[in-house]
N, C-alpha and C. Protein backbone atom coordinates (compact mmCIF):
# COMPACT_ATOMS: atom_id res chain seq x y z
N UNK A 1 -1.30 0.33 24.74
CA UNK A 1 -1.68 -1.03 24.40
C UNK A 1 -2.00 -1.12 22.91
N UNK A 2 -1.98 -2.17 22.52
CA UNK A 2 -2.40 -2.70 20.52
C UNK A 2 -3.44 -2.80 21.08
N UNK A 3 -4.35 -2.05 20.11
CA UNK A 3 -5.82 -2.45 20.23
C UNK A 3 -5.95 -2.11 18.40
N UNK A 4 -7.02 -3.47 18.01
CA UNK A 4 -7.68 -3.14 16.73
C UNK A 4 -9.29 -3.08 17.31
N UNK A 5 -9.63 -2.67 15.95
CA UNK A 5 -11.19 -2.54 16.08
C UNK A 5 -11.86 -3.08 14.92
N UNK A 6 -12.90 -4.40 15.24
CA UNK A 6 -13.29 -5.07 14.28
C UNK A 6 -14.45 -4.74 14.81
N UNK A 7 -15.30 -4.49 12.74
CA UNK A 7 -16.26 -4.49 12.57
C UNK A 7 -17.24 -5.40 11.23
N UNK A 8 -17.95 -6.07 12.10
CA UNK A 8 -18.59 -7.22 11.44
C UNK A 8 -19.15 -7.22 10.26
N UNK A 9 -19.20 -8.30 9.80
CA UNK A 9 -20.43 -7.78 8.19
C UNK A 9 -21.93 -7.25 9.09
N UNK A 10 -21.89 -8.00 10.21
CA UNK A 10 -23.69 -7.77 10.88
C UNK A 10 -23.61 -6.57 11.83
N UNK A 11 -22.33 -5.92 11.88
CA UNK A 11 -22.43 -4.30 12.03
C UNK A 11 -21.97 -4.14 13.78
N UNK A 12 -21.12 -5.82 14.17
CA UNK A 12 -21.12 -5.60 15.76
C UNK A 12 -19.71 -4.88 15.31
N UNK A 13 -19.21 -3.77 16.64
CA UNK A 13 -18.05 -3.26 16.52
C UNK A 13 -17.44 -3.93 17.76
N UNK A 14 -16.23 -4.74 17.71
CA UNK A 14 -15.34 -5.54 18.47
C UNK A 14 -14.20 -4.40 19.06
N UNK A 15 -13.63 -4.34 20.01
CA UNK A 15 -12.44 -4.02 20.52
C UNK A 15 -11.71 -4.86 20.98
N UNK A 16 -10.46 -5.20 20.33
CA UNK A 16 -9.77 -6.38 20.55
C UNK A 16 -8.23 -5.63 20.99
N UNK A 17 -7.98 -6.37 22.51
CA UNK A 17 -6.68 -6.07 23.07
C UNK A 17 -5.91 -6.97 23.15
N UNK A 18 -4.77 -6.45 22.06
CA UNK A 18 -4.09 -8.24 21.89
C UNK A 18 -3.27 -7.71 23.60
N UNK A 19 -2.49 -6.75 23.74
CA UNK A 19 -1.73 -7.01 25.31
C UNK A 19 -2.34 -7.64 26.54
N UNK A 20 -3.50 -7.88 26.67
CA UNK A 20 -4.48 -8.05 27.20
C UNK A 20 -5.56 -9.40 26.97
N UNK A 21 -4.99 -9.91 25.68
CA UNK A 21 -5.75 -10.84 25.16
C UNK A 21 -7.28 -10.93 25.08
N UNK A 22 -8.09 -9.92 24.76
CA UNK A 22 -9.41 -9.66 25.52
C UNK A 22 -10.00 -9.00 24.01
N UNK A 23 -11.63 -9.18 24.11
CA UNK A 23 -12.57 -8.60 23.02
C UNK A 23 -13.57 -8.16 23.49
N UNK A 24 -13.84 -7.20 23.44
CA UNK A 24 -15.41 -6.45 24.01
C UNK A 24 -16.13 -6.03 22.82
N UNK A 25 -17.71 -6.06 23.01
CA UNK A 25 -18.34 -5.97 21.81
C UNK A 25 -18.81 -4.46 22.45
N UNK A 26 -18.69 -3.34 21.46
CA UNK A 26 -19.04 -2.16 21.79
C UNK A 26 -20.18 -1.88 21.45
N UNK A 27 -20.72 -2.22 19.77
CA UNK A 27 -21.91 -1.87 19.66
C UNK A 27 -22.44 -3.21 18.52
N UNK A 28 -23.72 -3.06 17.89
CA UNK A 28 -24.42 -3.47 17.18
C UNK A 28 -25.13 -3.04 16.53
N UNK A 29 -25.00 -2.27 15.46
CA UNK A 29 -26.04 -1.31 13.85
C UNK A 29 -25.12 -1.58 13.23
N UNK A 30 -26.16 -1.54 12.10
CA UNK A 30 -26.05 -1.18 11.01
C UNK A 30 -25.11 -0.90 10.09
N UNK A 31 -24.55 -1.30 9.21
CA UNK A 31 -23.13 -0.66 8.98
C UNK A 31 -23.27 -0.93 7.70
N UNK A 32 -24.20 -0.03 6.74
CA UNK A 32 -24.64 0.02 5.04
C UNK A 32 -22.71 -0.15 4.39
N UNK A 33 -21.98 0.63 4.69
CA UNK A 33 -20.92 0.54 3.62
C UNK A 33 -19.21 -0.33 4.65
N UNK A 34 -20.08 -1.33 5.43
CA UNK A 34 -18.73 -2.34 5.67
C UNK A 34 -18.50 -2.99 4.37
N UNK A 35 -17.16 -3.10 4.19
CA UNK A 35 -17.05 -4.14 3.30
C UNK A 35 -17.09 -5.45 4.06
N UNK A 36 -17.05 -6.78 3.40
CA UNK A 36 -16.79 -8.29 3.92
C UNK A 36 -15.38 -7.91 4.23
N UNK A 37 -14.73 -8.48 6.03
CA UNK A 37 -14.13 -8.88 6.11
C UNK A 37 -13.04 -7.49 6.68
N UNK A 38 -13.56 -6.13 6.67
CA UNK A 38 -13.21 -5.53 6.92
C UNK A 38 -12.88 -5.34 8.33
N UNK A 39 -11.14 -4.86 8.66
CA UNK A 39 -11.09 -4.77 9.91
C UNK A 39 -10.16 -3.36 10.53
N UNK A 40 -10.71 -2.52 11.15
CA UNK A 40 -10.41 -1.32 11.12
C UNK A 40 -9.14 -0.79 12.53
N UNK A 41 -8.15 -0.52 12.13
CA UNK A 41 -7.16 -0.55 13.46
C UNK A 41 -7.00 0.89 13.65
N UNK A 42 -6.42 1.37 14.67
CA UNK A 42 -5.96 2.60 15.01
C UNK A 42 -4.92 3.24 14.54
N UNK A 43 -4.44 4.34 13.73
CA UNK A 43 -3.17 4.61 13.65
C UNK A 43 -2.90 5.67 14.48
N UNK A 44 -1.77 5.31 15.54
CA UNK A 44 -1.97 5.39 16.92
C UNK A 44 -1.16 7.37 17.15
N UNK A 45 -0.21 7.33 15.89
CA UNK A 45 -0.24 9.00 16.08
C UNK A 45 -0.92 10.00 15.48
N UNK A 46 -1.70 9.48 14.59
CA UNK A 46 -2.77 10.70 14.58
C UNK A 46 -3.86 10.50 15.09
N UNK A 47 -4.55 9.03 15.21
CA UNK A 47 -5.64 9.22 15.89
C UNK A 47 -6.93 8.87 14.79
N UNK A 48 -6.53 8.49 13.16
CA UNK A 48 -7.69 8.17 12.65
C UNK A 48 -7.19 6.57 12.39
N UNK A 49 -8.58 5.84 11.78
CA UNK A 49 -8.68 4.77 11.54
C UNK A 49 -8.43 4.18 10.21
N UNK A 50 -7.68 3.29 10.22
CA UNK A 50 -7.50 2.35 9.10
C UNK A 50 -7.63 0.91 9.09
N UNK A 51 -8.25 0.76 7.37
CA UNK A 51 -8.91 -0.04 6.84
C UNK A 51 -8.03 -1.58 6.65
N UNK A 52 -7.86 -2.99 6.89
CA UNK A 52 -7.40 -3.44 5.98
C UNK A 52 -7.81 -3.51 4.75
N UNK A 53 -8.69 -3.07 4.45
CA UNK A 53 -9.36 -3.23 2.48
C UNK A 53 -8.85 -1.17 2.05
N UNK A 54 -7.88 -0.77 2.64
CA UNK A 54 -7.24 0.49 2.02
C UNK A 54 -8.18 1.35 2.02
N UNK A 55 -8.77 1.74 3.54
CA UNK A 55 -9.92 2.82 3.53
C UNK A 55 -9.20 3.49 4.84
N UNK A 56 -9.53 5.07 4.70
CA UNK A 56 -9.06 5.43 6.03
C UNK A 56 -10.31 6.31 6.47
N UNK A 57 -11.03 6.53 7.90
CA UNK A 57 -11.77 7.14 8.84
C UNK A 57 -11.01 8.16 9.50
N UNK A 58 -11.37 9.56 8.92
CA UNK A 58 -11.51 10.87 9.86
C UNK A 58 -11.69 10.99 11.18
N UNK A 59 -11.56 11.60 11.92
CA UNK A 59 -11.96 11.97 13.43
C UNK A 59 -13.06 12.27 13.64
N UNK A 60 -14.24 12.41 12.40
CA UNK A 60 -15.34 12.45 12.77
C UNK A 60 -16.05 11.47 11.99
N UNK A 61 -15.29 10.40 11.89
CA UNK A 61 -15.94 9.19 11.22
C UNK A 61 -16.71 9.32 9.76
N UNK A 62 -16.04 9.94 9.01
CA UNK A 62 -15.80 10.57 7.75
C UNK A 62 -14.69 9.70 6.88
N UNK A 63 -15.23 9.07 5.69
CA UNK A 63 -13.69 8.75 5.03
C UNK A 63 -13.25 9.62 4.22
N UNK A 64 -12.02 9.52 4.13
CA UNK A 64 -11.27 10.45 3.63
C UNK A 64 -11.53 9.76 2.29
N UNK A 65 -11.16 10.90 1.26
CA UNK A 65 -11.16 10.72 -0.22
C UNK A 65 -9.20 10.38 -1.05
N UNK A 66 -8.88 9.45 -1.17
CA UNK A 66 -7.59 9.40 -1.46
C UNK A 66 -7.72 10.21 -2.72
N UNK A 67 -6.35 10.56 -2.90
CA UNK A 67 -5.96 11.27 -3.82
C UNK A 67 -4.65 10.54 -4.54
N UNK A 68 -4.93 10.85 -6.05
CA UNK A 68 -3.54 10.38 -6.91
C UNK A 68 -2.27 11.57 -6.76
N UNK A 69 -0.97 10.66 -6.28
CA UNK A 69 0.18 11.20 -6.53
C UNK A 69 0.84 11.14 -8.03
N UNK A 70 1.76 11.96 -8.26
CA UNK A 70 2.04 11.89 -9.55
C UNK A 70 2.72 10.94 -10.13
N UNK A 71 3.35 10.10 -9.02
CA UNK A 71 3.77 8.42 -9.56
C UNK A 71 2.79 7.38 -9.65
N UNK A 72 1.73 7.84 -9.18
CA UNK A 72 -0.26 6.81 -9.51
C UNK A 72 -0.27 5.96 -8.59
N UNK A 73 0.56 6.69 -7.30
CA UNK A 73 -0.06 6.16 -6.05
C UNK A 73 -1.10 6.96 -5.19
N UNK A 74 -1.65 6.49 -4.03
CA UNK A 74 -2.90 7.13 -3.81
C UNK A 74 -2.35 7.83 -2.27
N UNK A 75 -2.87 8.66 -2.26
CA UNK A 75 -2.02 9.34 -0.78
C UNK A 75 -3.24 10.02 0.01
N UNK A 76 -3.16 9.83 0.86
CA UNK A 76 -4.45 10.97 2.25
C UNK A 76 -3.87 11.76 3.33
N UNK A 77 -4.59 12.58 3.47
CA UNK A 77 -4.03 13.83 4.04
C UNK A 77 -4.59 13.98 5.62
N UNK A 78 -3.72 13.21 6.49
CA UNK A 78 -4.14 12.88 7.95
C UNK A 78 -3.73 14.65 8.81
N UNK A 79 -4.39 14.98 9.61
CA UNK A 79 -3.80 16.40 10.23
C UNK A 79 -3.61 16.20 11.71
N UNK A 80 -2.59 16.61 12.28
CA UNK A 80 -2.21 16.24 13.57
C UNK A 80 -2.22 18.08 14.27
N UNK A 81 -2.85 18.51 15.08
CA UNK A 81 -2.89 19.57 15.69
C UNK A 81 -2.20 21.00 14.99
N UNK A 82 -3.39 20.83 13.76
CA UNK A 82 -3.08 21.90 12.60
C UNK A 82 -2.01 21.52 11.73
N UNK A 83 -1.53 20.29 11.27
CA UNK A 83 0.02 20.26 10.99
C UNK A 83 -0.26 19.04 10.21
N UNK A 84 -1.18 19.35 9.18
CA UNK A 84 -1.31 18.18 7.63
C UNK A 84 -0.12 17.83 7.37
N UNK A 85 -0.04 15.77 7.39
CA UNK A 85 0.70 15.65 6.29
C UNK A 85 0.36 14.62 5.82
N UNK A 86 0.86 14.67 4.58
CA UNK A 86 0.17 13.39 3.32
C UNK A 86 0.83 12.19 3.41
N UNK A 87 0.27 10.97 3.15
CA UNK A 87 0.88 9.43 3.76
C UNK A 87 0.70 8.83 2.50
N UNK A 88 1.26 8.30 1.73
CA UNK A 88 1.23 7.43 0.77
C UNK A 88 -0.32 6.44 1.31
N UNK A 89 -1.30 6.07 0.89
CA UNK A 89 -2.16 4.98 1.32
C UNK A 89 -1.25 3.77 1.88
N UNK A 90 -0.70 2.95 0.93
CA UNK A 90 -0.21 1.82 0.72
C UNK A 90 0.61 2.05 1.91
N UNK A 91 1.53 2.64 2.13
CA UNK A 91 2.65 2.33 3.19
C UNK A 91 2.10 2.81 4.60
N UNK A 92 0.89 3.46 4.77
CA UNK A 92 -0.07 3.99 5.55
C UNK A 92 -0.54 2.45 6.32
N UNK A 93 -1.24 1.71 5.55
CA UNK A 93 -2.22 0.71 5.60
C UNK A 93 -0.88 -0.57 6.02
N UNK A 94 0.12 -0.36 5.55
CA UNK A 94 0.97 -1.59 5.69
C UNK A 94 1.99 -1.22 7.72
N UNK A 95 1.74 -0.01 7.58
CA UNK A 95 2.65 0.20 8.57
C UNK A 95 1.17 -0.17 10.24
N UNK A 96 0.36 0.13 9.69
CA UNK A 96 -0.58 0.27 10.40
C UNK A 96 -0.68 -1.38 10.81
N UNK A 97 -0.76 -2.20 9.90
CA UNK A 97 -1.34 -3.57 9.77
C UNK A 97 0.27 -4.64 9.94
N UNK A 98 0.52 -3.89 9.48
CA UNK A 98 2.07 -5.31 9.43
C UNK A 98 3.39 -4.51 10.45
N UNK A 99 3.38 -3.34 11.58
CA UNK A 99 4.12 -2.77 11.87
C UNK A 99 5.26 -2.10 11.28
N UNK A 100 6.21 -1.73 11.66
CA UNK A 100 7.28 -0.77 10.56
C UNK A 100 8.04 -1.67 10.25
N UNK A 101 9.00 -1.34 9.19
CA UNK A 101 9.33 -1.95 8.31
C UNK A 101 10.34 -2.69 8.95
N UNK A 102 11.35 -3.41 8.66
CA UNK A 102 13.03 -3.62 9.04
C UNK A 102 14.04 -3.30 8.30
N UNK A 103 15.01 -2.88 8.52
CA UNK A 103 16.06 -2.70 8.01
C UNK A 103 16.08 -3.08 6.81
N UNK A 104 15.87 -3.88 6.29
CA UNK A 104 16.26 -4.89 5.19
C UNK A 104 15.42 -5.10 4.28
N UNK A 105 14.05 -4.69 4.52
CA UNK A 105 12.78 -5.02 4.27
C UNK A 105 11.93 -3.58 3.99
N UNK A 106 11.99 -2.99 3.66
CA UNK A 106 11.09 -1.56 3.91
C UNK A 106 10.66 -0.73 2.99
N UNK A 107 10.41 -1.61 1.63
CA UNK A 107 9.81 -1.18 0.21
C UNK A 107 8.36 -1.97 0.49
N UNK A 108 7.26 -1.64 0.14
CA UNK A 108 6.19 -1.54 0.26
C UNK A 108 5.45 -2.36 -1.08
N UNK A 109 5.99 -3.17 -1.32
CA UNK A 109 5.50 -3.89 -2.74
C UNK A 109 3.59 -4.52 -2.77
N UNK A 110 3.04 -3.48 -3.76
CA UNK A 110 1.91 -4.10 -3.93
C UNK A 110 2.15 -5.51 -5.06
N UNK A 111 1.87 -6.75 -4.32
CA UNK A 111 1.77 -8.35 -5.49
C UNK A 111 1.22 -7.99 -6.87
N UNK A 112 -0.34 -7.45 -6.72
CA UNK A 112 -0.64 -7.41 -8.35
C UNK A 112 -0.32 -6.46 -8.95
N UNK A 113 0.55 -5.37 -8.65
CA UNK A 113 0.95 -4.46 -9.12
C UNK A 113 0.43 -3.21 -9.29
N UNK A 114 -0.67 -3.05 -9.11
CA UNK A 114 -1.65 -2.03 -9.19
C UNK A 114 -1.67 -1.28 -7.81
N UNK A 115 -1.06 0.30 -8.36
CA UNK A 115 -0.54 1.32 -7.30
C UNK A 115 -1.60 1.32 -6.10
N UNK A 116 -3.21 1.29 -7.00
CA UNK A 116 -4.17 1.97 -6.09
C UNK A 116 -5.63 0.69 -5.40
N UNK A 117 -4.79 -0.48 -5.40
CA UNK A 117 -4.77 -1.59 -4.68
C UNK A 117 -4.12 -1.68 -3.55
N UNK A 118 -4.79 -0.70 -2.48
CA UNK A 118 -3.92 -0.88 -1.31
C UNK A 118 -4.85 -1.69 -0.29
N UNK A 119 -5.04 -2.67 -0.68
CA UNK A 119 -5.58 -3.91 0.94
C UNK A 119 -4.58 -4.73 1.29
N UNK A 120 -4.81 -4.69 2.42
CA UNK A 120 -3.52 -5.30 2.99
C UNK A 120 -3.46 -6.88 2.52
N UNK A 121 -4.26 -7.37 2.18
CA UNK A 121 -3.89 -8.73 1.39
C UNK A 121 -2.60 -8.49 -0.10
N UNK A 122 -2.73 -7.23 -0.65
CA UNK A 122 -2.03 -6.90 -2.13
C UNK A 122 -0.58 -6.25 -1.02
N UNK A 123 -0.74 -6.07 -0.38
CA UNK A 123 0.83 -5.59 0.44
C UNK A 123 2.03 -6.24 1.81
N UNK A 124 2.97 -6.48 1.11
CA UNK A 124 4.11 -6.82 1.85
C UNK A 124 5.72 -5.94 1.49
N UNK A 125 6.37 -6.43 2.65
CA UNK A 125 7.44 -5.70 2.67
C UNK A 125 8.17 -6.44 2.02
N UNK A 126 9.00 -5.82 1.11
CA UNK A 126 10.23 -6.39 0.29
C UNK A 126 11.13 -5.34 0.26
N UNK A 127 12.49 -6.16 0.47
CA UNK A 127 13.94 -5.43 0.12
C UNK A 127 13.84 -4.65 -1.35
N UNK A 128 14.64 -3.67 -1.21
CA UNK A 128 15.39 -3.21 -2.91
C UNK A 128 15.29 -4.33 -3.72
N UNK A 129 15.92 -5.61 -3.65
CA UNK A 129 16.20 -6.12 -4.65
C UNK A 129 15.08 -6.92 -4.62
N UNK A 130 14.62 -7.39 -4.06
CA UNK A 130 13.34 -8.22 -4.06
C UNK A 130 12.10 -6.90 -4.84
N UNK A 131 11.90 -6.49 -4.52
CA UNK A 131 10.98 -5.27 -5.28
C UNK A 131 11.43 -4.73 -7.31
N UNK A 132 12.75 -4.72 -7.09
CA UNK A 132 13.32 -5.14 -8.50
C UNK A 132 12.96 -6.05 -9.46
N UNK A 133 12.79 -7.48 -8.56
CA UNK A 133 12.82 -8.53 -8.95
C UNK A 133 11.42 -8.61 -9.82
N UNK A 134 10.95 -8.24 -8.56
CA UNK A 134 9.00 -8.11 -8.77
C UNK A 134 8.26 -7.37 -9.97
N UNK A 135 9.32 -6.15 -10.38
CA UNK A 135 9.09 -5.36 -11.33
C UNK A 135 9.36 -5.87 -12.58
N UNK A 136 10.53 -6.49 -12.32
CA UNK A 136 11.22 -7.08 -14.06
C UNK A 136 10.33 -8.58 -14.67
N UNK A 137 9.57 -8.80 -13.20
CA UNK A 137 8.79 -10.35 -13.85
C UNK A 137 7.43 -9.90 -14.10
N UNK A 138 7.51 -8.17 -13.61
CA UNK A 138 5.84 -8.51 -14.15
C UNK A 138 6.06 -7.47 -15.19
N UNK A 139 7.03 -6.98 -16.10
CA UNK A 139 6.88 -6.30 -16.94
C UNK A 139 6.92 -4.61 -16.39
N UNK A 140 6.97 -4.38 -15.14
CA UNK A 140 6.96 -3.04 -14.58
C UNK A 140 8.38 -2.22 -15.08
N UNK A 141 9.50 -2.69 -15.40
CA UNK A 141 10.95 -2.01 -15.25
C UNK A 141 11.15 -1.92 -17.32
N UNK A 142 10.95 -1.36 -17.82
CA UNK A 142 11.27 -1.02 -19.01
C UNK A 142 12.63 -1.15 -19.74
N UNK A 143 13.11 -2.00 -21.13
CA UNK A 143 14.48 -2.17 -21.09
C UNK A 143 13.96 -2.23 -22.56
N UNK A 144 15.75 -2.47 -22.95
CA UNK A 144 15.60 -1.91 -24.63
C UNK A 144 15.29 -0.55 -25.05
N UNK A 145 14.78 -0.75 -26.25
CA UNK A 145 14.31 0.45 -27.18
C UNK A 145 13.01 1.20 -26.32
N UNK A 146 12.29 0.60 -25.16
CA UNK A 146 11.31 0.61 -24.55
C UNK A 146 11.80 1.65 -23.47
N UNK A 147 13.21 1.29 -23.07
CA UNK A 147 13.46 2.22 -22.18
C UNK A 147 13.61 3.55 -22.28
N UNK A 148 12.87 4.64 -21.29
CA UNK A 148 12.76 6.14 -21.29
C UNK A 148 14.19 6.88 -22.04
N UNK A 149 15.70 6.25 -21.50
CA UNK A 149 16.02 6.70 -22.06
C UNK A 149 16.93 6.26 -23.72
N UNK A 150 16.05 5.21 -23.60
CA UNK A 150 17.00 4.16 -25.56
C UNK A 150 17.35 5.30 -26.53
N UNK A 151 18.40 4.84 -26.83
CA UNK A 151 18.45 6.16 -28.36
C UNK A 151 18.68 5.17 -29.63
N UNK A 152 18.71 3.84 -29.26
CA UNK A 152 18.79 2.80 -30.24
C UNK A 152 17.61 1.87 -30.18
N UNK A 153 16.87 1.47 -31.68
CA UNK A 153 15.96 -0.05 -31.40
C UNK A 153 16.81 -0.57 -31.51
N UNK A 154 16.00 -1.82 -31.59
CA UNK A 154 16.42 -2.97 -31.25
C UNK A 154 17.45 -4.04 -32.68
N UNK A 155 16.38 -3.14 -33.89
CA UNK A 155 16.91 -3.34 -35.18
C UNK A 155 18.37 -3.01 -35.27
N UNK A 156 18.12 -1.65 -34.88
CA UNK A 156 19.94 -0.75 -35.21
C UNK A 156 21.04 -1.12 -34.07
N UNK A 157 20.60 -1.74 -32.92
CA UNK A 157 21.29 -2.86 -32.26
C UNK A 157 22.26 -4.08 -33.01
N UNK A 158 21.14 -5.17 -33.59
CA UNK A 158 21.63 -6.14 -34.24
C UNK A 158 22.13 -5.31 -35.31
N UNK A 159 21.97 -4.73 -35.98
CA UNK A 159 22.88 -4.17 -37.17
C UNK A 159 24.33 -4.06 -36.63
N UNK A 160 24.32 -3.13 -35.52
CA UNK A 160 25.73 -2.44 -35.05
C UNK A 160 26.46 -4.05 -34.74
N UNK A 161 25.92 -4.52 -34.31
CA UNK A 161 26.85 -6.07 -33.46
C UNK A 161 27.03 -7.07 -34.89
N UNK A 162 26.15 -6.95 -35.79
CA UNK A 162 26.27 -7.85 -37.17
C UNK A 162 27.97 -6.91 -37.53
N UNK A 163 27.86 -5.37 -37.80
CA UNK A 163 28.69 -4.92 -38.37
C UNK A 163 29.98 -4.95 -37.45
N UNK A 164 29.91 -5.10 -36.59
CA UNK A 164 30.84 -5.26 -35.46
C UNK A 164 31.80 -6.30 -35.58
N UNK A 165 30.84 -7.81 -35.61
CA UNK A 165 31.64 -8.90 -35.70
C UNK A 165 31.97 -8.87 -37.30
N UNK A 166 31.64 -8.18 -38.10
CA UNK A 166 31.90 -8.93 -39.55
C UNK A 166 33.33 -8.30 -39.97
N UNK A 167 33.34 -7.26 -38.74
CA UNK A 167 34.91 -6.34 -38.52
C UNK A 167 36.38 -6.96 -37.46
N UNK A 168 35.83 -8.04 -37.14
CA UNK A 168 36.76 -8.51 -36.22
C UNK A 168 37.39 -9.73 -36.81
C-alpha cells in the first residue's frame, strides 16, 4: 500500500493510506527539529524515511548527514542488508515524492538552480531538452570565450569575421 507519514508543526505523527483513503494519528510530542510543513514518506526499498524539505531518517531515526558529490550535488548513503549505496538527494526525494520518472521526462531539474536545494517544492521532472533550456536561461551552460573549451575571445572572433568579409 502508499502510505506517507505526516508530521505536524505540533508534533502529531499522521499515517496516511492513500489505497485506503484513511489517516490515523499515531502519536503526539514534541518534535524540537520539524521543519513547517514537513512531510515525511517511506522509501519503500530500503526502508528509511524521506523528507519533502530534502532530509532523510535512518532506521534508527537518525538523519543522515548528506554529502557533496563532485558535480555539487548532495548524495546519502542508504544500506540495504550490508549492501550501501549512494542516491543522489535530489532524485532520491523526487522519486520518493513525485514517483519514477517517464520516459520522456526523467532529468531531475532543480527551478532555482541550486544543486543542494533539494525540497520537493525546487524539484520537477524535465526532458533533456527542457533541462537544456533551463540551463541556458539561467546562465548555467557556458558559451563563447567562457566556454571550458574556447581557444578564441570574443575580440579575436570579430577580428577573424571583420578579416574574413573584407576578403570576400
Amino acid at each position: 500500500s502508499t502510505r506517507s507519514i505526516l508530521i505536524t508543526t505540533t508534533g502529531t505523527i499522521m499515517l496516511q493510506d492513500k489505497e485506503q483513503n484513511a489517516v490515523e494519528t499515531v502519536a503526539a510530542q514534541e518534535q524540537p527539529d520539524l521543519l513547517e510543513g514537513e512531510i515525511w514518506k517511506l522509501h519503500e526499498e530500503s526502508g528509511y524515511l524521506v523528507s519533502n524539505m530534502g532530509r532523510v531518517k535512518g532506521k534508527h531515526k537518525k538523519y543522515l548527514s548528506p554529502n557533496f558529490y563532485k558535480s555539487g550535488y548532495l548524495t546519502v548513503q542508504l544500506s540495504f542488508a550490508k549492501d550501501p549505496r549512494t542516491y543522489l538527494l535530489h532524485r532520491l526525494v523526487a522519486e520518493v515524492f513525485l514517483g519514477e520518472p517517464s520516459e520522456e521526462r526523467y532529468f531531475v531539474n532543480h527551478k532555482n538552480c541550486n544543486k543542494t536545494d533539494c525540497r520537493l517544492s525546487n524539484l520537477e521532472y524535465v526532458s533533456p531538452k527542457e533541462n537544456s533550456i533551463h540551463a541556458a536561461e539561467f546562465g548555467l551552460i557556458k558559451s563563447g570565450e567562457k566556454h571550458l573549451s574556447a581557444k578564441l575571445t570574443e575580440n579575436q572572433v570579430r577580428e577573424i569575421r571583420k578579416l574574413w568579409s573584407a576578403e570576400m
